[in-house]
Protein backbone atom coordinates (compact mmCIF):
# COMPACT_ATOMS: atom_id res chain seq x y z
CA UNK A 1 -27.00 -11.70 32.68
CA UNK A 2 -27.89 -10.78 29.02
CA UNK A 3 -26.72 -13.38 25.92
CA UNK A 4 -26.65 -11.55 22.99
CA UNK A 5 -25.92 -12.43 19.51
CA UNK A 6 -26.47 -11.40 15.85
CA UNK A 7 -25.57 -12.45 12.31
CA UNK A 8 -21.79 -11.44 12.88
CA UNK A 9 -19.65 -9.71 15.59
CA UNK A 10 -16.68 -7.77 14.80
CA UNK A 11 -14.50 -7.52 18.28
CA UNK A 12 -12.67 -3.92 16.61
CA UNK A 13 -9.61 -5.98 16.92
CA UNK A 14 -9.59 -8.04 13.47
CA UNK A 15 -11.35 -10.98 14.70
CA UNK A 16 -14.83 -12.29 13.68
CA UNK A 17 -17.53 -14.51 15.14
CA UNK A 18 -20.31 -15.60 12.87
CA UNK A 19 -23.50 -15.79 15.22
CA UNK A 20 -21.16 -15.67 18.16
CA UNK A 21 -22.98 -14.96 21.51
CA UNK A 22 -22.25 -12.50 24.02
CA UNK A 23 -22.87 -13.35 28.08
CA UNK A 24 -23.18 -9.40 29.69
CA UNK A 25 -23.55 -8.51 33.25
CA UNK A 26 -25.68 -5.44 34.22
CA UNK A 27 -23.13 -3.06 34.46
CA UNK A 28 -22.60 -4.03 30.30
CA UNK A 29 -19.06 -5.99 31.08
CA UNK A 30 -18.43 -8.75 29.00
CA UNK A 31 -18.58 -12.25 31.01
CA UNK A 32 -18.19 -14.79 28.04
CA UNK A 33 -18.09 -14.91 24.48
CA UNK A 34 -18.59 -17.80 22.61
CA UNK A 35 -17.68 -18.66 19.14
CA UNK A 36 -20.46 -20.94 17.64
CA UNK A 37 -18.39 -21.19 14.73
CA UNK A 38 -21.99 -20.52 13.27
CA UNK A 39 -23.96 -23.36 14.56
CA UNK A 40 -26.09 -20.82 17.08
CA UNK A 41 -29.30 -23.33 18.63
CA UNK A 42 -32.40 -21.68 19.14
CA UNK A 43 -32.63 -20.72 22.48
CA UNK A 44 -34.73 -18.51 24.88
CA UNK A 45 -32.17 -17.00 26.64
CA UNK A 46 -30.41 -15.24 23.83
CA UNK A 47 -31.40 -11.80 22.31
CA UNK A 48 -30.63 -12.31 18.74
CA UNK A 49 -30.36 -9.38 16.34
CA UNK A 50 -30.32 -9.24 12.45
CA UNK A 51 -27.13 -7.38 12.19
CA UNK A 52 -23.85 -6.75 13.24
CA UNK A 53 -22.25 -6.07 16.67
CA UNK A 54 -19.76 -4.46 16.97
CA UNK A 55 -17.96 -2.12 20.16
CA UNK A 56 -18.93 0.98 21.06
CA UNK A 57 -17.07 3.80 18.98
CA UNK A 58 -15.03 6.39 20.12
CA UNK A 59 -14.70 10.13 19.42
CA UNK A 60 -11.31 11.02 19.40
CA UNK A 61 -11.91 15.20 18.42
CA UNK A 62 -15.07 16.97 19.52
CA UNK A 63 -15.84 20.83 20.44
CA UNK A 64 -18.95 20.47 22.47
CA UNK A 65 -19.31 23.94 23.32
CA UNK A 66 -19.65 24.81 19.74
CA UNK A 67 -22.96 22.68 18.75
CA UNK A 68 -25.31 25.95 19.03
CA UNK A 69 -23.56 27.01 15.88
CA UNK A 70 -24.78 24.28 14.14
CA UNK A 71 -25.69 25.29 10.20
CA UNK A 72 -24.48 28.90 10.85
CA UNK A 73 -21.90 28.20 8.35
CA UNK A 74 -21.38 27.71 4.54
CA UNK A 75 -19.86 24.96 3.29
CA UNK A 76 -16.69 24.60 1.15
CA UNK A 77 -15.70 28.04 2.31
CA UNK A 78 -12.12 27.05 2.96
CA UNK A 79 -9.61 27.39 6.28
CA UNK A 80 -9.28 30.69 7.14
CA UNK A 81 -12.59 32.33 5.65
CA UNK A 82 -14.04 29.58 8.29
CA UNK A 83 -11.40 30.55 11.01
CA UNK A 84 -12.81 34.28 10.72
CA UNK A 85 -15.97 32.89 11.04
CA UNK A 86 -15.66 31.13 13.98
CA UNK A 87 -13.82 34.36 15.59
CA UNK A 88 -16.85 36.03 15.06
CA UNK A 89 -19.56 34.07 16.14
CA UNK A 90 -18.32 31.80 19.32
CA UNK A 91 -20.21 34.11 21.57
CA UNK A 92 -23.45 33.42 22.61
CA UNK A 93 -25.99 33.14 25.23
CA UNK A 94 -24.94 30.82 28.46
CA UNK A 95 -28.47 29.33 28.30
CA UNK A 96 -28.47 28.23 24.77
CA UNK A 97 -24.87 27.21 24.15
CA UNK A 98 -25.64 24.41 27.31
CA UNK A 99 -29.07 23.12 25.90
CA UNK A 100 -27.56 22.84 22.12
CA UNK A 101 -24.64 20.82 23.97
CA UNK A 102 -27.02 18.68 25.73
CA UNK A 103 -29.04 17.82 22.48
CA UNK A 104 -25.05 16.90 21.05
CA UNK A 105 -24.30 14.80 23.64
CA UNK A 106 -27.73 12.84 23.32
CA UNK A 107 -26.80 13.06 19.47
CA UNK A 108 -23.61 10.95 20.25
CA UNK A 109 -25.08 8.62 22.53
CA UNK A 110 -27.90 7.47 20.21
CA UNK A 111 -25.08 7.29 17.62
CA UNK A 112 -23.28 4.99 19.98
CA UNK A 113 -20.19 6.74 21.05
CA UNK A 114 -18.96 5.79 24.60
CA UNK A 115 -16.39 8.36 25.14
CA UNK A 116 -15.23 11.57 23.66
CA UNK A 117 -11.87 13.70 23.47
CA UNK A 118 -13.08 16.98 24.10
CA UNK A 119 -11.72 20.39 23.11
CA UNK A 120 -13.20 23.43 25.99
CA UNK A 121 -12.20 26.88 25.59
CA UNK A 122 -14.13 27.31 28.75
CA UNK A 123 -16.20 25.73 31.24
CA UNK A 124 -19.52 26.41 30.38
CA UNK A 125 -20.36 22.10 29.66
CA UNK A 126 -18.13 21.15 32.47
CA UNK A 127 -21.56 20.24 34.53
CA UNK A 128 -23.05 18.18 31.39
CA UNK A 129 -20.24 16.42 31.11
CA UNK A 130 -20.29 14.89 34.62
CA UNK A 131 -23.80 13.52 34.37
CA UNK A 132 -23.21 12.58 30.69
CA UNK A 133 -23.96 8.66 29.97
CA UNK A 134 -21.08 9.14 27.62
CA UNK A 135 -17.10 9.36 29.22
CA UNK A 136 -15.16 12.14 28.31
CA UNK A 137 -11.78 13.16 28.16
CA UNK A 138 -11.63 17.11 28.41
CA UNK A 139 -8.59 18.90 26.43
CA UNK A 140 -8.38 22.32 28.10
CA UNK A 141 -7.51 24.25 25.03
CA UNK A 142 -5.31 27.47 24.98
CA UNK A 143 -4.67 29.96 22.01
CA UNK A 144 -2.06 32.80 22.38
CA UNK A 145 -0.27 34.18 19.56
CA UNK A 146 1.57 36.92 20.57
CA UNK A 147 3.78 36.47 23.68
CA UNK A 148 2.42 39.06 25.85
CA UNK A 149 -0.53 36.86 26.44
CA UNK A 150 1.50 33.77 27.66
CA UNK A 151 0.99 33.92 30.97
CA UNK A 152 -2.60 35.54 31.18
CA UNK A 153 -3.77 32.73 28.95
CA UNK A 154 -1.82 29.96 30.80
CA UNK A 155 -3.35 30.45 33.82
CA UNK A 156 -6.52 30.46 32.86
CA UNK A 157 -6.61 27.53 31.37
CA UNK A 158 -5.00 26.41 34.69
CA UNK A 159 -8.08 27.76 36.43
CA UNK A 160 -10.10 25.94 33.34
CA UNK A 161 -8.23 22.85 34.52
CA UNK A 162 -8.92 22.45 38.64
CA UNK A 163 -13.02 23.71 37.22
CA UNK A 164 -12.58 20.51 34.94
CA UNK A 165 -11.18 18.42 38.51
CA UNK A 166 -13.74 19.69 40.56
CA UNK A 167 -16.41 18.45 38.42
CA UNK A 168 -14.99 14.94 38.54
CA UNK A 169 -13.72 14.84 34.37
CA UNK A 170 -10.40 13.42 33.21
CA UNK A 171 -8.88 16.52 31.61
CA UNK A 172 -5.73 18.22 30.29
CA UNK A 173 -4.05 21.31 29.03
CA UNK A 174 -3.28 21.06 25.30
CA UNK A 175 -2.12 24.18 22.73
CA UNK A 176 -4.96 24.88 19.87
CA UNK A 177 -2.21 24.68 17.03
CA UNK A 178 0.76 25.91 15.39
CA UNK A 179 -0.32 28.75 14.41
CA UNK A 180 -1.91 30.01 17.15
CA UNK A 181 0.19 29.55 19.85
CA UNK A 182 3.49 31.11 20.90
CA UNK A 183 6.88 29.67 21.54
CA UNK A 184 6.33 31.03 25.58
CA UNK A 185 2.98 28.90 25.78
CA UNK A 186 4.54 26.07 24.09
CA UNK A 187 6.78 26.00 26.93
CA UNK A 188 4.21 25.96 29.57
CA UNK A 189 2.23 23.34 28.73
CA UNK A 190 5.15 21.20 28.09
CA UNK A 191 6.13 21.57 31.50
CA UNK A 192 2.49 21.32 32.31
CA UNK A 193 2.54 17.94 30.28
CA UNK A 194 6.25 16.47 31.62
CA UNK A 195 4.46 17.05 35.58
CA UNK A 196 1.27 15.26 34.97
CA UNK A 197 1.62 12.44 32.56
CA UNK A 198 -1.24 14.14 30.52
CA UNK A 199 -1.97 13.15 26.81
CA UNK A 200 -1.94 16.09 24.17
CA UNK A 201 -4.30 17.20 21.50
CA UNK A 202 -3.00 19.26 18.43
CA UNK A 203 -4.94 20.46 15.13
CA UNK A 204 -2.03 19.75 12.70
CA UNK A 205 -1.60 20.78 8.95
CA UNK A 206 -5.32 21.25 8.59
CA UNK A 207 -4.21 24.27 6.22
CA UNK A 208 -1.74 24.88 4.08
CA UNK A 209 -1.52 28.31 5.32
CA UNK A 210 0.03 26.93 8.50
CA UNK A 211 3.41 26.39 7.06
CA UNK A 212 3.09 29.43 4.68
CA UNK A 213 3.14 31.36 7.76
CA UNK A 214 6.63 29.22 9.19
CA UNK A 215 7.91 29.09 6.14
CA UNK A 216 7.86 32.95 4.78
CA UNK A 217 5.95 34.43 7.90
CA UNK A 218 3.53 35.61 4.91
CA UNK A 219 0.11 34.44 3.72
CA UNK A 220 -3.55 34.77 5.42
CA UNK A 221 -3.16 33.48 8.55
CA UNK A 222 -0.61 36.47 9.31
CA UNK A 223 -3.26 38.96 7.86
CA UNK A 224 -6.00 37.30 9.91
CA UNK A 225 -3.53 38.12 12.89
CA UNK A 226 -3.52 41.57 12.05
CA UNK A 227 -6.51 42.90 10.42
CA UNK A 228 -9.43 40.62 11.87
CA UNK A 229 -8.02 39.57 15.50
CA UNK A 230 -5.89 43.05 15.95
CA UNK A 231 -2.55 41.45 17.04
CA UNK A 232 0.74 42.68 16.78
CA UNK A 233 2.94 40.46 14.42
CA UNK A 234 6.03 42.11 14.53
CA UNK A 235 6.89 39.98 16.91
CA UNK A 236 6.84 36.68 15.35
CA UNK A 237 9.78 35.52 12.88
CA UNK A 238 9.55 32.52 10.51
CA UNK A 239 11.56 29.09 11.08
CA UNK A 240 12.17 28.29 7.49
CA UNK A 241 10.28 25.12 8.56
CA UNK A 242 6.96 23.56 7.94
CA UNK A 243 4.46 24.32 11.10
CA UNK A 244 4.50 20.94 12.02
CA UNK A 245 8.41 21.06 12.06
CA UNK A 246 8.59 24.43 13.86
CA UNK A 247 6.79 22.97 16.36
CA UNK A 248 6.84 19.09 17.16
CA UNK A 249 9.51 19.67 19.32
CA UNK A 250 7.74 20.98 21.72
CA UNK A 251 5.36 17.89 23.01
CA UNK A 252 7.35 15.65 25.33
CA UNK A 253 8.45 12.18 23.78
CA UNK A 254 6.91 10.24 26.13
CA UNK A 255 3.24 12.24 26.32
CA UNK A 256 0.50 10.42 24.19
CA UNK A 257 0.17 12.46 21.25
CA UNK A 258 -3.34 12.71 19.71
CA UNK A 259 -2.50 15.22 15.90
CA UNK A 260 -5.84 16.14 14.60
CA UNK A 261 -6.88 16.59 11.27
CA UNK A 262 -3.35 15.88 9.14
CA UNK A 263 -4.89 16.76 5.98
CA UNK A 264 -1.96 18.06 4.21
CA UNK A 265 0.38 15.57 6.00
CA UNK A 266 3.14 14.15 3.34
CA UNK A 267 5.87 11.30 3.55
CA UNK A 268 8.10 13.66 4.51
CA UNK A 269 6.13 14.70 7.50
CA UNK A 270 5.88 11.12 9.00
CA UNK A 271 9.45 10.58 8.32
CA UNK A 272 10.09 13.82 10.80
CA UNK A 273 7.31 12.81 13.37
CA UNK A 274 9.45 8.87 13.50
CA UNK A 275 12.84 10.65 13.64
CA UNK A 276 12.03 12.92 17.00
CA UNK A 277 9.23 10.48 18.59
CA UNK A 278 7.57 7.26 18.58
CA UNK A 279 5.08 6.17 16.37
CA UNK A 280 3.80 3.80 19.57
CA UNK A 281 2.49 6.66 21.31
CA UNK A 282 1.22 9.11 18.38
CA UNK A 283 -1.95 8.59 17.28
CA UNK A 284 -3.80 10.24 14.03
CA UNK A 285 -6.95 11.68 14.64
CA UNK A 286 -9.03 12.20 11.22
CA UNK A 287 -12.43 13.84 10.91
CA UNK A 288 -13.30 13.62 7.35
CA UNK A 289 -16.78 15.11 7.69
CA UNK A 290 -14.94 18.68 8.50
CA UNK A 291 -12.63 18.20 6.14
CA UNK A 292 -15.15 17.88 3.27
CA UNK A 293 -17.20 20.67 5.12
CA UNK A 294 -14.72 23.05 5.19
CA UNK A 295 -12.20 22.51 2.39
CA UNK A 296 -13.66 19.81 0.24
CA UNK A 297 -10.54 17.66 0.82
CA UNK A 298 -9.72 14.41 2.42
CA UNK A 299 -6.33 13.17 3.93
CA UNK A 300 -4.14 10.54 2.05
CA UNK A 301 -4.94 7.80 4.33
CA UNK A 302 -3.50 5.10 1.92
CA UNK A 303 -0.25 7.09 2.77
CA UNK A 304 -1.16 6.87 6.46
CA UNK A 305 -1.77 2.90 6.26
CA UNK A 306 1.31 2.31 3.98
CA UNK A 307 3.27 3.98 7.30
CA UNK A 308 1.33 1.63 9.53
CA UNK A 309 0.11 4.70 11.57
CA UNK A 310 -2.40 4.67 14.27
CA UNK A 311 -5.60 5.91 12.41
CA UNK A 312 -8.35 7.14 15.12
CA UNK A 313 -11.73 9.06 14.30
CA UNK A 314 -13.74 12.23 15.24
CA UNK A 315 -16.29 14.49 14.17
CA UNK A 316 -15.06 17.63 15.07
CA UNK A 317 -17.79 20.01 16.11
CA UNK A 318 -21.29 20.90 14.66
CA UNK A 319 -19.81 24.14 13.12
CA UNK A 320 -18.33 21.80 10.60
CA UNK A 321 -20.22 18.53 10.10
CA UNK A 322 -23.98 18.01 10.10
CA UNK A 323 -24.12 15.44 12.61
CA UNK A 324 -21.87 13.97 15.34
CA UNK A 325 -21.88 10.09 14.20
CA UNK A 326 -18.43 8.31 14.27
CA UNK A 327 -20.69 5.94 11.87
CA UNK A 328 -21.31 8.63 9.40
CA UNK A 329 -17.51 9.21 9.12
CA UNK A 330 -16.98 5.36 8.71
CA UNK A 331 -19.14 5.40 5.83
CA UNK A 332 -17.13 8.70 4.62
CA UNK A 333 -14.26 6.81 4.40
CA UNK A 334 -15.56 3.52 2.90
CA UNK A 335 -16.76 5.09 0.21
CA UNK A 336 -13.73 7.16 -0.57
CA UNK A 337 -11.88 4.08 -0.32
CA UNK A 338 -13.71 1.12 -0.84
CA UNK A 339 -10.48 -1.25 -0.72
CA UNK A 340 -10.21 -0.99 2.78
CA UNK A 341 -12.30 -3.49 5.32
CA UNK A 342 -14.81 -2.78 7.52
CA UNK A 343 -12.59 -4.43 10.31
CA UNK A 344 -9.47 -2.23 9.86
CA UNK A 345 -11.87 0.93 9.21
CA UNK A 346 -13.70 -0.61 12.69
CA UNK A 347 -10.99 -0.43 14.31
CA UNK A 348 -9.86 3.06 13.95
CA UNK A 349 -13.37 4.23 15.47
CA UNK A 350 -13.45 1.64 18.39
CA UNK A 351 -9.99 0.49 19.57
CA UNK A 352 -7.12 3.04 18.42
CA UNK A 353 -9.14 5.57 19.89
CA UNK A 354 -9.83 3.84 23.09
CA UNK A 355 -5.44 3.80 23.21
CA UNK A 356 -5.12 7.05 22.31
CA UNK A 357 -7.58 8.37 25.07
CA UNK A 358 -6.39 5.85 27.44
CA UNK A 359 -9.07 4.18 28.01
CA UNK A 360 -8.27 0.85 26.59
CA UNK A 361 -8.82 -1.20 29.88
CA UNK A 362 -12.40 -1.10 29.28
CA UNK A 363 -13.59 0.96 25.98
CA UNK A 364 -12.29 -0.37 22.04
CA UNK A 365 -12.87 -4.02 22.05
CA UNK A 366 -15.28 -6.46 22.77
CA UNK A 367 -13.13 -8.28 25.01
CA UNK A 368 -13.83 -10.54 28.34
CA UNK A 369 -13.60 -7.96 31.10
CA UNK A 370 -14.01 -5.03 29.25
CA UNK A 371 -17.75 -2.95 29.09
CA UNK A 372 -17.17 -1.29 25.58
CA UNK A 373 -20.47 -0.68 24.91
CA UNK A 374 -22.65 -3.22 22.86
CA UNK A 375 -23.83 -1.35 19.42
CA UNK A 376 -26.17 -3.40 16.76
CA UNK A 377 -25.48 -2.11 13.09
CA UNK A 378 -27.73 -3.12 10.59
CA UNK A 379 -28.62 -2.73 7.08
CA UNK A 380 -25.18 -3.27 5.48
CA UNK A 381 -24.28 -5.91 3.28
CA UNK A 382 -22.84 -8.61 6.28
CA UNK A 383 -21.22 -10.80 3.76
CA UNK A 384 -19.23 -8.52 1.90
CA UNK A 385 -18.68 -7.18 6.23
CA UNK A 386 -19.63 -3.24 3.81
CA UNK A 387 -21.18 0.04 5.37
CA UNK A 388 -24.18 0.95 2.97
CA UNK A 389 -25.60 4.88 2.81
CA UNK A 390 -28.56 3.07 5.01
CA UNK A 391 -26.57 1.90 7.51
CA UNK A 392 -27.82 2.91 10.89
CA UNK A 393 -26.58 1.64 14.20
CA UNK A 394 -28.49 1.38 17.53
CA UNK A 395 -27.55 1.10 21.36
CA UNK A 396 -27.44 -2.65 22.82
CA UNK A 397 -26.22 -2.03 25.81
C-alpha cells in the first residue's frame, strides 16, 4: 500500500483536494482517498510530491503505425497537399515502421497516457500492442472510394479484425472518412457495427474540401481521386449536402460515436448531429497539435462548450505533431483559450475519453476502485490550477 499526496489533486471530474492523500494497492487501484481539507501531518508513510496529481490521460486518436514518418513532412502545408503526401510515403520497411512504433508507445507512456484509440491500416503493431504497458483500443480502419473495392476492402479489414482478436486487443472496424469511403462500405460496417456493439471512429470536417466534394462533386479531393490515386470518379454523384450530412446516417444510433478532428464544425452541424442521434453517446475527439501542423487552424471549441458537447483529446500521429503528449495538447488549448480551467480542460484528456473508449470502469478518474493511473504534474502555477510552457508531467504509478 502506497499513500501518496501532493500540493493539489484534481480527480478529472471537477473536484479538488488540497494536499489530499491517496491509499494505492500494487496493482495502482485506488483504496482510499482522503480529503485533509489541507491540514496534511507529516508523516512517514506518505510520498509527498510538489505538484499536482492528477489521472492518467487518455488518447482518444492515434496512428501508431505512422510514427517512422516522423518530421518527413512540412508544416502548414494544408489538407490535401498533406493527404498526397501521406499516399506517397506510408510504405516502408517492416523492421523500421515496428521499432519507430515502439519508441511512440514508450513516448506516450512517459507522457502518461494509459490507453489509446488506435487507427491500423494493417497489422504490422498488432504484437506491440499486446505487450504494451499502455491499453489500447484498435480501430481497424478501411478506405474505399470507388465501389468496386467494397467488398475486397471489407474483408480485409475483417481479416485485420480476427489478427487484432488473436493478439488479445479490444478492436473494431471503423470507415477512414467521408470522403474516402463509399456508400457500399458504409453499409458494411454498419452492419458490422449493429452485430457487435462496437464503438466507431470517424475523421470529420477536417477539410473544407470534404463538403466541396458533397456539395458540387468538384474541388481537390475529386482531382486527388483521379490524377494522384488513379480512381475512376464517374461513379460518384454529389448529395447537395455537407459530408458530414451525406453521411451521418450511416453510424447506428445507438454505437458510441468517437468524430475526430471537427475543425470546420458549425452550429448548424451540431444542430444535425442532435436531430438524428444523441449527444450522450457522441463524443468529440480534437487534436489541436495536427490541426496547427497541418492547416494552421484550431476548432471553435467555445462553440463546442456553449453546446455542452463531450470534448475528448488526441494527438493524432507523428506525421502531424512533434510529439505524442496529451499534455502538450492541454497546454495548446490553454493558451488559445485561457478562460477555460484546468479542471474542465482535465477532464477532456482523462475522463470523456475514458467514456468514449469505454473504459470508464477503471481509466478517467481518480476514483475509489478505479486504477487510472497516478501522474505528478509540476511546474505550473497550482494556485491559479494553470498549465505553464514548462509544465512537464511524470509517471506515479
Amino acid at each position: 500500500m502506497r499513500k501518496i499526496s501532493a500540493h493539489l489533486i484534481l480527480d478529472g471530474l471537477g473536484n479538488s483536494y488540497h494536499k489530499g492523500i491517496l491509499s494505492v494497492d500494487e496493482s495502482g487501484r485506488i483504496i482510499d482517498i482522503l480529503d485533509t481539507k489541507g491540514q496534511l501531518n507529516e508523516s512517514a508513510e506518505v510520498e509527498f510530491y510538489s505538484g499536482v496529481i492528477v489521472p492518467g490521460f487518455v488518447n482518444v486518436h492515434c496512428h501508431l503505425e505512422l510514427s517512422h514518418l516522423m518530421n518527413a513532412f512540412p508544416e502548414g502545408a494544408g489538407m490535401i497537399p498533406f493527404l498526397k503526401k501521406v499516399v506517397k510515403s506510408r510504405a516502408n520497411e517492416p523492421e523500421r515502421i515496428v521499432l519507430s512504433a515502439e519508441k511512440a508507445d514508450l513516448m506516450m507512456f512517459k507522457e502518461g497516457i494509459v490507453a489509446v484509440g488506435d487507427i491500423s491500416n494493417e497489422t504490422s503493431t498488432f504484437e506491440l500492442k499486446s505487450k504494451s504497458r499502455i491499453d489500447y483500443f484498435t480501430f481497424i480502419e478501411i478506405l474505399g472510394f470507388n465501389p468496386d473495392r467494397a467488398a475486397s476492402a471489407f474483408e480485409k479489414a475483417v481479416t485485420n479484425l480476427k489478427s487484432a482478436e488473436n493478439h488479445g486487443l479490444k478492436a473494431s472496424i471503423v470507415p477512414h472518412a467521408s470522403y474516402s469511403v463509399s456508400t457500399q462500405l458504409f453499409d458494411a460496417i454498419s452492419s458490422e457495427a449493429l452485430k457487435t456493439g462496437s464503438p466507431i471512429s470517424f475523421h470529420s470536417q477536417e477539410s473544407i474540401e470534404e463538403d466541396e466534394l458533397y456539395l458540387k462533386g468538384s474541388g481537390e479531393l475529386i482531382n486527388l481521386f483521379r490524377d494522384v490515386l488513379g480512381i475512376d470518379t464517374s461513379f460518384f454523384k454529389p448529395t447537395g449536402e455537407g459530408a458530414l450530412q451525406s453521411t451521418l446516417k450511416y453510424f447506428p444510433e445507438q454505437s458510441n460515436l468517437l468524430l475526430i478532428h471537427n475543425l470546420n464544425t458549425k452550429q448548424s452541424d451540431i444542430e444535425y448531429i442532435s436531430s438524428v442521434r444523441k449527444l450522450r453517446n457522441t463524443w468529440f475527439g480534437l487534436c489541436p497539435g495536427s490541426n496547427l501542423f497541418i492547416q494552421n487552424k484550431l476548432p471553435d471549441i467555445e462553440l463546442f462548450r456553449k453546446n455542452h458537447l463531450q470534448i475528448c483529446l488526441g494527438t493524432d500521429s507523428l506525421v502531424s505533431n512533434h510529439q505524442l503528449s496529451i499534455l502538450a495538447e492541454m497546454k495548446i488549448l490553454q493558451k488559445a483559450y485561457p478562460s477555460i480551467s484546468l479542471d474542465e480542460i482535465l477532464s477532456w484528456a482523462t475522463y470523456h475519453g475514458a467514456n468514449a473508449l469505454s473504459i470508464n470502469d477503471w481509466a478517467g478518474s481518480i476514483e475509489v476502485g478505479k486504477r487510472p493511473g497516478i501522474n505528478l504534474l509540476t511546474s505550473l502555477d497550482i494556485t491559479g490550477k494553470k498549465l505553464l510552457p514548462g509544465t512537464k508531467v511524470k509517471k506515479l504509478c
